[in-house]
N, C-alpha and C. Protein backbone atom coordinates (compact mmCIF):
# COMPACT_ATOMS: atom_id res chain seq x y z
N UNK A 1 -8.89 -12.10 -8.36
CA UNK A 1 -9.33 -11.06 -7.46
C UNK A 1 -10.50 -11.50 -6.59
N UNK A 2 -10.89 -12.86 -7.08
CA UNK A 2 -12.64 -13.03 -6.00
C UNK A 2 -11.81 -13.55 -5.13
N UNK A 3 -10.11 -14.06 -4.17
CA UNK A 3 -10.13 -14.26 -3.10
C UNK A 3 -10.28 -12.71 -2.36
N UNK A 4 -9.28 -11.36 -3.12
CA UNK A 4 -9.14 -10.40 -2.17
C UNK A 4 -10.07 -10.12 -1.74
N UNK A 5 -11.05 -10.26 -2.49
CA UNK A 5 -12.92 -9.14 -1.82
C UNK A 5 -12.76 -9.89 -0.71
N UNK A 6 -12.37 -11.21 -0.28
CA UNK A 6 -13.11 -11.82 0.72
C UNK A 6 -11.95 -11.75 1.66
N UNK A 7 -11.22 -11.17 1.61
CA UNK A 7 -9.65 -11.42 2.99
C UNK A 7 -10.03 -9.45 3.39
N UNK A 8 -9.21 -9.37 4.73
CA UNK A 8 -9.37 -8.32 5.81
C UNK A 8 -8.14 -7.20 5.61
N UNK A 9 -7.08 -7.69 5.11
CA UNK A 9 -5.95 -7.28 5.25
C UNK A 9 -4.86 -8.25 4.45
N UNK A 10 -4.14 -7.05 3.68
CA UNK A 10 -2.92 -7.87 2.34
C UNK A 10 -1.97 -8.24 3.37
N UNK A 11 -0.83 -8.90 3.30
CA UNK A 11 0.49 -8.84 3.58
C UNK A 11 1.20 -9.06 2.54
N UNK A 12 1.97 -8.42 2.76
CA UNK A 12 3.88 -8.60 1.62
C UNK A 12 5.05 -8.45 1.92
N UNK A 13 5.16 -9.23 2.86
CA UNK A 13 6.30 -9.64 3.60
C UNK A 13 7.77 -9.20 2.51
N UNK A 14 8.03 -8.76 1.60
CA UNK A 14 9.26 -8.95 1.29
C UNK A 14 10.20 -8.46 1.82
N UNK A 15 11.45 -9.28 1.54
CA UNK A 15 12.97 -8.83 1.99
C UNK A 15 13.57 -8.51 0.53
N UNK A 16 13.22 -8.66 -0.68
CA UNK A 16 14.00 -8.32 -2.10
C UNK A 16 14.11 -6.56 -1.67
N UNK A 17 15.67 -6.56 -1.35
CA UNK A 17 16.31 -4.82 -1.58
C UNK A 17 15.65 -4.16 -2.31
N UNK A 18 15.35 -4.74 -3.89
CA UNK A 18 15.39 -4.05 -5.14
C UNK A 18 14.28 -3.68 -5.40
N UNK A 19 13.58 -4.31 -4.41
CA UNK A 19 11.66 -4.14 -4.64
C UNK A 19 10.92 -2.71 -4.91
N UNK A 20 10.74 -2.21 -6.17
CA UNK A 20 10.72 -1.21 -6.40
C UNK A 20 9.40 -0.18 -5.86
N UNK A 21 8.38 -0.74 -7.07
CA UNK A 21 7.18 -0.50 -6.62
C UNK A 21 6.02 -1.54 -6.79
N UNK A 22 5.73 -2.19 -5.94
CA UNK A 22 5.11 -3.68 -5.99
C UNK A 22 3.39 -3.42 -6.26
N UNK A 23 2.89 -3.68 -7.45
CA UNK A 23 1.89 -3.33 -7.95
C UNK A 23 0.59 -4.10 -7.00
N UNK A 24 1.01 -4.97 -6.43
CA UNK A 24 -0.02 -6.03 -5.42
C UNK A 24 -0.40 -4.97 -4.48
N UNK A 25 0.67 -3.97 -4.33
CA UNK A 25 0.01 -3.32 -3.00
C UNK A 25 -0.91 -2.55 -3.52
N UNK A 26 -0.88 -1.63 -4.49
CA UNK A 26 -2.23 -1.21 -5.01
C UNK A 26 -3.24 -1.89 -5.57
N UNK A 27 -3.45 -3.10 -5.77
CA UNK A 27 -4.17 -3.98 -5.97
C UNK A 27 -5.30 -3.90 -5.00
N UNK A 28 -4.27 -4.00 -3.76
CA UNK A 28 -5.20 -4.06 -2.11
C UNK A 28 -5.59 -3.16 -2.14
N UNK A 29 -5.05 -2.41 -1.79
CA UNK A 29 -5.68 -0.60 -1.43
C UNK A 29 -7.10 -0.56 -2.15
N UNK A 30 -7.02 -0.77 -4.16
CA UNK A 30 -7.85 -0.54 -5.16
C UNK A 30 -8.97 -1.73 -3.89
N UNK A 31 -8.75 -2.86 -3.25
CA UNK A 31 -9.91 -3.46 -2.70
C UNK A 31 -10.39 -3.24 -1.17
N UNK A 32 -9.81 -1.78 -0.91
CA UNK A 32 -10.23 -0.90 0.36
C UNK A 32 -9.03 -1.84 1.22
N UNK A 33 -7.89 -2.88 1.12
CA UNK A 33 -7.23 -3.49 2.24
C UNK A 33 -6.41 -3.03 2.86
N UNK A 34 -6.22 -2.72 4.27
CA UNK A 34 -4.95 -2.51 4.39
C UNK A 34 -3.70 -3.43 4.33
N UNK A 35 -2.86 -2.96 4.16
CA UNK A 35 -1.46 -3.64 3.53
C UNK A 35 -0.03 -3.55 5.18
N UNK A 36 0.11 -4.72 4.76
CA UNK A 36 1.44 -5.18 5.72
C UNK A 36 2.72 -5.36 5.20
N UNK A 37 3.42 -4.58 4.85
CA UNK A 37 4.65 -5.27 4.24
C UNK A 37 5.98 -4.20 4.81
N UNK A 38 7.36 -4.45 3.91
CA UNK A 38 8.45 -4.24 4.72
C UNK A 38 8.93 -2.84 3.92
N UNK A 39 9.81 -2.75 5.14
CA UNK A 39 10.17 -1.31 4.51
C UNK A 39 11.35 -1.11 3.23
N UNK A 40 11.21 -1.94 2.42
CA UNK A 40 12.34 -2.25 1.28
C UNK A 40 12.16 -1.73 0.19
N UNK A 41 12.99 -1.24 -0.59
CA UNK A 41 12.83 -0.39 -1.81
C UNK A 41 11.01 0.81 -1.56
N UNK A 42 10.79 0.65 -2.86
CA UNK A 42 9.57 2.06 -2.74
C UNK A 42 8.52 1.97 -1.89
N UNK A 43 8.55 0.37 -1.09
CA UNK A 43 7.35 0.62 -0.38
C UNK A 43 6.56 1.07 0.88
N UNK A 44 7.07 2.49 0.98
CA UNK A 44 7.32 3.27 2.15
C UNK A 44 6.28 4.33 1.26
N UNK A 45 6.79 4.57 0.31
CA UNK A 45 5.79 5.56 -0.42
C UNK A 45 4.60 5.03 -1.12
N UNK A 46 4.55 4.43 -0.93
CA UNK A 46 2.94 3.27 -1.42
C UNK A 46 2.30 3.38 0.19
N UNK A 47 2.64 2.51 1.38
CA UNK A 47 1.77 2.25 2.23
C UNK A 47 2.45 3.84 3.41
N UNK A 48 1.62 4.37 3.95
CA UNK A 48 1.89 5.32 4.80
C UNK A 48 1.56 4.78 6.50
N UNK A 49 2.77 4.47 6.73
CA UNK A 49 2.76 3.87 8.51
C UNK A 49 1.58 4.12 9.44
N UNK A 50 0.62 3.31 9.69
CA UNK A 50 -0.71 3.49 10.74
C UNK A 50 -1.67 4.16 10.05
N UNK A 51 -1.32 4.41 9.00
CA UNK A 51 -2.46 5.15 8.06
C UNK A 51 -3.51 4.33 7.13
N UNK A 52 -2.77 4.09 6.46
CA UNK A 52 -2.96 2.54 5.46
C UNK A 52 -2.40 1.31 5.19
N UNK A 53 -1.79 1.05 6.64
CA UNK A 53 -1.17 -0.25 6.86
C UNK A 53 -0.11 0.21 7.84
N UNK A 54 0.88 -1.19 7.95
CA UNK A 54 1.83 -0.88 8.89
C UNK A 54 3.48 -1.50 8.14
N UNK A 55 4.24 -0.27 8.14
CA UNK A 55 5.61 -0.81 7.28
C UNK A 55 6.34 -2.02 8.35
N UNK A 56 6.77 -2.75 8.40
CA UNK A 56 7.72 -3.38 9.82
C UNK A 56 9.01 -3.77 8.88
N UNK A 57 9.94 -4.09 9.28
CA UNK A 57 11.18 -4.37 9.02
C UNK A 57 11.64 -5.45 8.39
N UNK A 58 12.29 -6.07 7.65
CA UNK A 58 12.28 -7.39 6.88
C UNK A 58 12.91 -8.70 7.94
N UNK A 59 12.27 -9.28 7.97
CA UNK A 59 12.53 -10.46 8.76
C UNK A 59 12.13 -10.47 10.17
N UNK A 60 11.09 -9.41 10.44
CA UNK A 60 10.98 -9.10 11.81
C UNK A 60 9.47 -9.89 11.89
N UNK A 61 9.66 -11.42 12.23
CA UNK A 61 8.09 -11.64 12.23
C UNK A 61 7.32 -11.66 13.27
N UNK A 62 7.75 -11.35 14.79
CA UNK A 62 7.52 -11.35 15.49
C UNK A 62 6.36 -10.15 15.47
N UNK A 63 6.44 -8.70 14.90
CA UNK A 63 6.33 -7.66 14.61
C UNK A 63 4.92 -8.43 13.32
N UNK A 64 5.37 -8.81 12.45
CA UNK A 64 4.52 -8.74 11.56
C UNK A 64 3.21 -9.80 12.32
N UNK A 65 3.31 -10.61 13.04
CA UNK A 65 2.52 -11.27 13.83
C UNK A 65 1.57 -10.24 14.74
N UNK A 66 2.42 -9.70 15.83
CA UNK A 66 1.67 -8.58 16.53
C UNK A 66 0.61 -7.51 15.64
N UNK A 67 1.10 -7.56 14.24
CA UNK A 67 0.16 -6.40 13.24
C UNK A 67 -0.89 -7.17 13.09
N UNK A 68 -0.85 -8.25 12.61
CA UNK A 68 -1.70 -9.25 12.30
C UNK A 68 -3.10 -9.39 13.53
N UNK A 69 -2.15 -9.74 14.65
CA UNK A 69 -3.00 -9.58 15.74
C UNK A 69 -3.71 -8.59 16.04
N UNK A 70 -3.34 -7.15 15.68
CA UNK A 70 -4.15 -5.75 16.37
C UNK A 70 -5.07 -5.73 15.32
N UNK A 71 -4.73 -6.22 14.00
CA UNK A 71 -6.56 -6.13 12.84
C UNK A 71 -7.24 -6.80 13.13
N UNK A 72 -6.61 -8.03 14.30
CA UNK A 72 -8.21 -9.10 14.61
C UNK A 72 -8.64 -8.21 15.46
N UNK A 73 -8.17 -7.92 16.71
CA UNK A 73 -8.11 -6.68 17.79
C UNK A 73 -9.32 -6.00 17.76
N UNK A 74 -8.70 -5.48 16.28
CA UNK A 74 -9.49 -3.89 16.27
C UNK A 74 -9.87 -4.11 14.63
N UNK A 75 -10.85 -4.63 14.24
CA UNK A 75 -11.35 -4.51 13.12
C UNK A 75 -11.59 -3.23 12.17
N UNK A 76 -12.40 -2.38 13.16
CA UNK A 76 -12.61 -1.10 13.07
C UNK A 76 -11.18 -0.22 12.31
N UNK A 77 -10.13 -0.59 13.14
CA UNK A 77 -8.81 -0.02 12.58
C UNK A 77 -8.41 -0.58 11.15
N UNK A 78 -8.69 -1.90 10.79
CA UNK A 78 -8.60 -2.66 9.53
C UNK A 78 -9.37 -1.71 8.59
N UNK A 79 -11.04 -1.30 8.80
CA UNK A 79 -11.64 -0.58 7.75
C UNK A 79 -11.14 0.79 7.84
N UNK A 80 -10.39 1.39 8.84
CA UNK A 80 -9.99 2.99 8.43
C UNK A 80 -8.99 2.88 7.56
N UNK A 81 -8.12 2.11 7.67
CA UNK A 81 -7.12 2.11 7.40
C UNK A 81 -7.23 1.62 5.57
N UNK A 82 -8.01 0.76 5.93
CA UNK A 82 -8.56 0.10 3.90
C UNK A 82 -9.28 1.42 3.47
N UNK A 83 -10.06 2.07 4.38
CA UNK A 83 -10.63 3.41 3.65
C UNK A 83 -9.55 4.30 3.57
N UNK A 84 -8.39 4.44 3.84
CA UNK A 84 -7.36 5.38 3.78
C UNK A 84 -6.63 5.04 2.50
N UNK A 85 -6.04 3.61 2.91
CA UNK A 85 -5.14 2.57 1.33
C UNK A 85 -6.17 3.28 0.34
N UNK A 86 -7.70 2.85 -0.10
CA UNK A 86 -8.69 3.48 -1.17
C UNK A 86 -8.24 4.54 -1.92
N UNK A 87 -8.45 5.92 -0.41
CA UNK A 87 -8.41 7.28 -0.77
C UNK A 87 -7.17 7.59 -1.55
N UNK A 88 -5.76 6.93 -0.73
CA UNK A 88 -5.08 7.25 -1.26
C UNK A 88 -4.36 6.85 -2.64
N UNK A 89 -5.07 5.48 -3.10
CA UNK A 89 -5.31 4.95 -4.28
C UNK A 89 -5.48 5.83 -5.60
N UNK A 90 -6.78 6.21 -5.25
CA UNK A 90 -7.46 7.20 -6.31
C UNK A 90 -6.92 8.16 -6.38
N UNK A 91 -6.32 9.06 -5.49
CA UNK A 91 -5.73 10.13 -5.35
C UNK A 91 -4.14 10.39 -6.30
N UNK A 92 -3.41 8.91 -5.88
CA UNK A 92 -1.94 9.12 -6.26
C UNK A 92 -1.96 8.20 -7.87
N UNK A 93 -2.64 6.54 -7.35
CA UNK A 93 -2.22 5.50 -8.45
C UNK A 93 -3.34 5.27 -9.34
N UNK A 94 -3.81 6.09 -10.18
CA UNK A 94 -4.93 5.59 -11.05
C UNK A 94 -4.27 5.84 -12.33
N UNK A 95 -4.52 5.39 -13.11
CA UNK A 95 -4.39 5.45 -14.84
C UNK A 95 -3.97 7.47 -15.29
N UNK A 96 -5.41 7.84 -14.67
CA UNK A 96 -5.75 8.94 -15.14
C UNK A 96 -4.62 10.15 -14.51
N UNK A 97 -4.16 9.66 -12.94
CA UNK A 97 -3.38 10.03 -12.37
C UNK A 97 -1.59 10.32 -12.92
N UNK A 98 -1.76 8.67 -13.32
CA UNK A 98 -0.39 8.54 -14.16
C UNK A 98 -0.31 9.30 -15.36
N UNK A 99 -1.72 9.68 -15.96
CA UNK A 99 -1.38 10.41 -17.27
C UNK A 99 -1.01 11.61 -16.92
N UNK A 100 -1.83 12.43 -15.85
CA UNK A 100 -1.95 13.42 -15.77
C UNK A 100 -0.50 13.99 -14.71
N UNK A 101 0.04 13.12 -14.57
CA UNK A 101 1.45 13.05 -14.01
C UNK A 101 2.49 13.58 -15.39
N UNK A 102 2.10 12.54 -16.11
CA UNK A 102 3.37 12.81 -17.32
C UNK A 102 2.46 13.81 -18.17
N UNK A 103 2.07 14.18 -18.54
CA UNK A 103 1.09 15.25 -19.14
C UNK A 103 2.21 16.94 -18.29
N UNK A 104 2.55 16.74 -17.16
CA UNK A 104 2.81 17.66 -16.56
C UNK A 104 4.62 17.58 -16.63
N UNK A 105 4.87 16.32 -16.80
CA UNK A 105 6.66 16.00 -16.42
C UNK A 105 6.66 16.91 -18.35
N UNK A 106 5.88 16.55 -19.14
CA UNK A 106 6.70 16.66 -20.30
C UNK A 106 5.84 18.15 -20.19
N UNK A 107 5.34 18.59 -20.16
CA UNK A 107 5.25 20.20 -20.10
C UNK A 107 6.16 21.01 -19.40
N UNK A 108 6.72 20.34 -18.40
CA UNK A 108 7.98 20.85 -17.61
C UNK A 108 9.13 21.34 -18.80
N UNK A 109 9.26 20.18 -19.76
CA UNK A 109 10.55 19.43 -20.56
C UNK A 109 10.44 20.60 -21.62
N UNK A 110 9.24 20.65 -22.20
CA UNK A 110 9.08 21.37 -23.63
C UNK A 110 8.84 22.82 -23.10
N UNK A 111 8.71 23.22 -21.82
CA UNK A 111 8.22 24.48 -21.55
C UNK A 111 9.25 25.33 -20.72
N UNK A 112 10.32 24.19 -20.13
CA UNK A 112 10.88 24.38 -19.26
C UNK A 112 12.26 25.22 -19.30
């Protein structure tokens, strides 16, 4: 983790279909980054388009280049966007989150 403190912005280029929910991307977020990666399996619901990164298409690098380029650009947009990945970190993917997720699925089950 002592390279992420020091990088601006994750990328995760993948093309794997099956890519479910790729734990690297909350990794970043957990280090304020915004995140670059493709729109394949769950990771559409991890990074939110211009919010906390930018989804682009698999194999489109032309696209993932131009993203690359607008965080040198606009730095400023790099830290809203890592303060957004953060917020929405704590909010959805924390431990306490996950408990308090299933804490509620199985009260559904036994109550339901």
């Amino acid at each position: 983790m002592k390279y992420v403190k020091r990088e601006d912005v994750f990328v995760f280029p993948t093309f794997y279909h099956n890519e479910r929910f790729p734990l690297v991307l909350l990794e970043a977020m957990q280090h304020h980054l915004p995140c670059i990666s493709t729109t394949e399996g769950g990771i559409p619901g991890i990074i939110d388009d211009k919010e906390t990164g930018f989804l682009i298409e698999k194999h489109d690098f032309h696209t993932l280049a131009d993203k690359l380029e607008y965080f040198i650009e606009h730095p400023e947009e790099s830290k809203r966007m890592g303060g957004n990945g953060y917020r929405k970190f704590q909010d959805k993917f924390t431990l306490r989150k996950f408990e308090e997720s299933m804490v509620d699925i199985l009260n559904d089950c036994f109550n339901g």
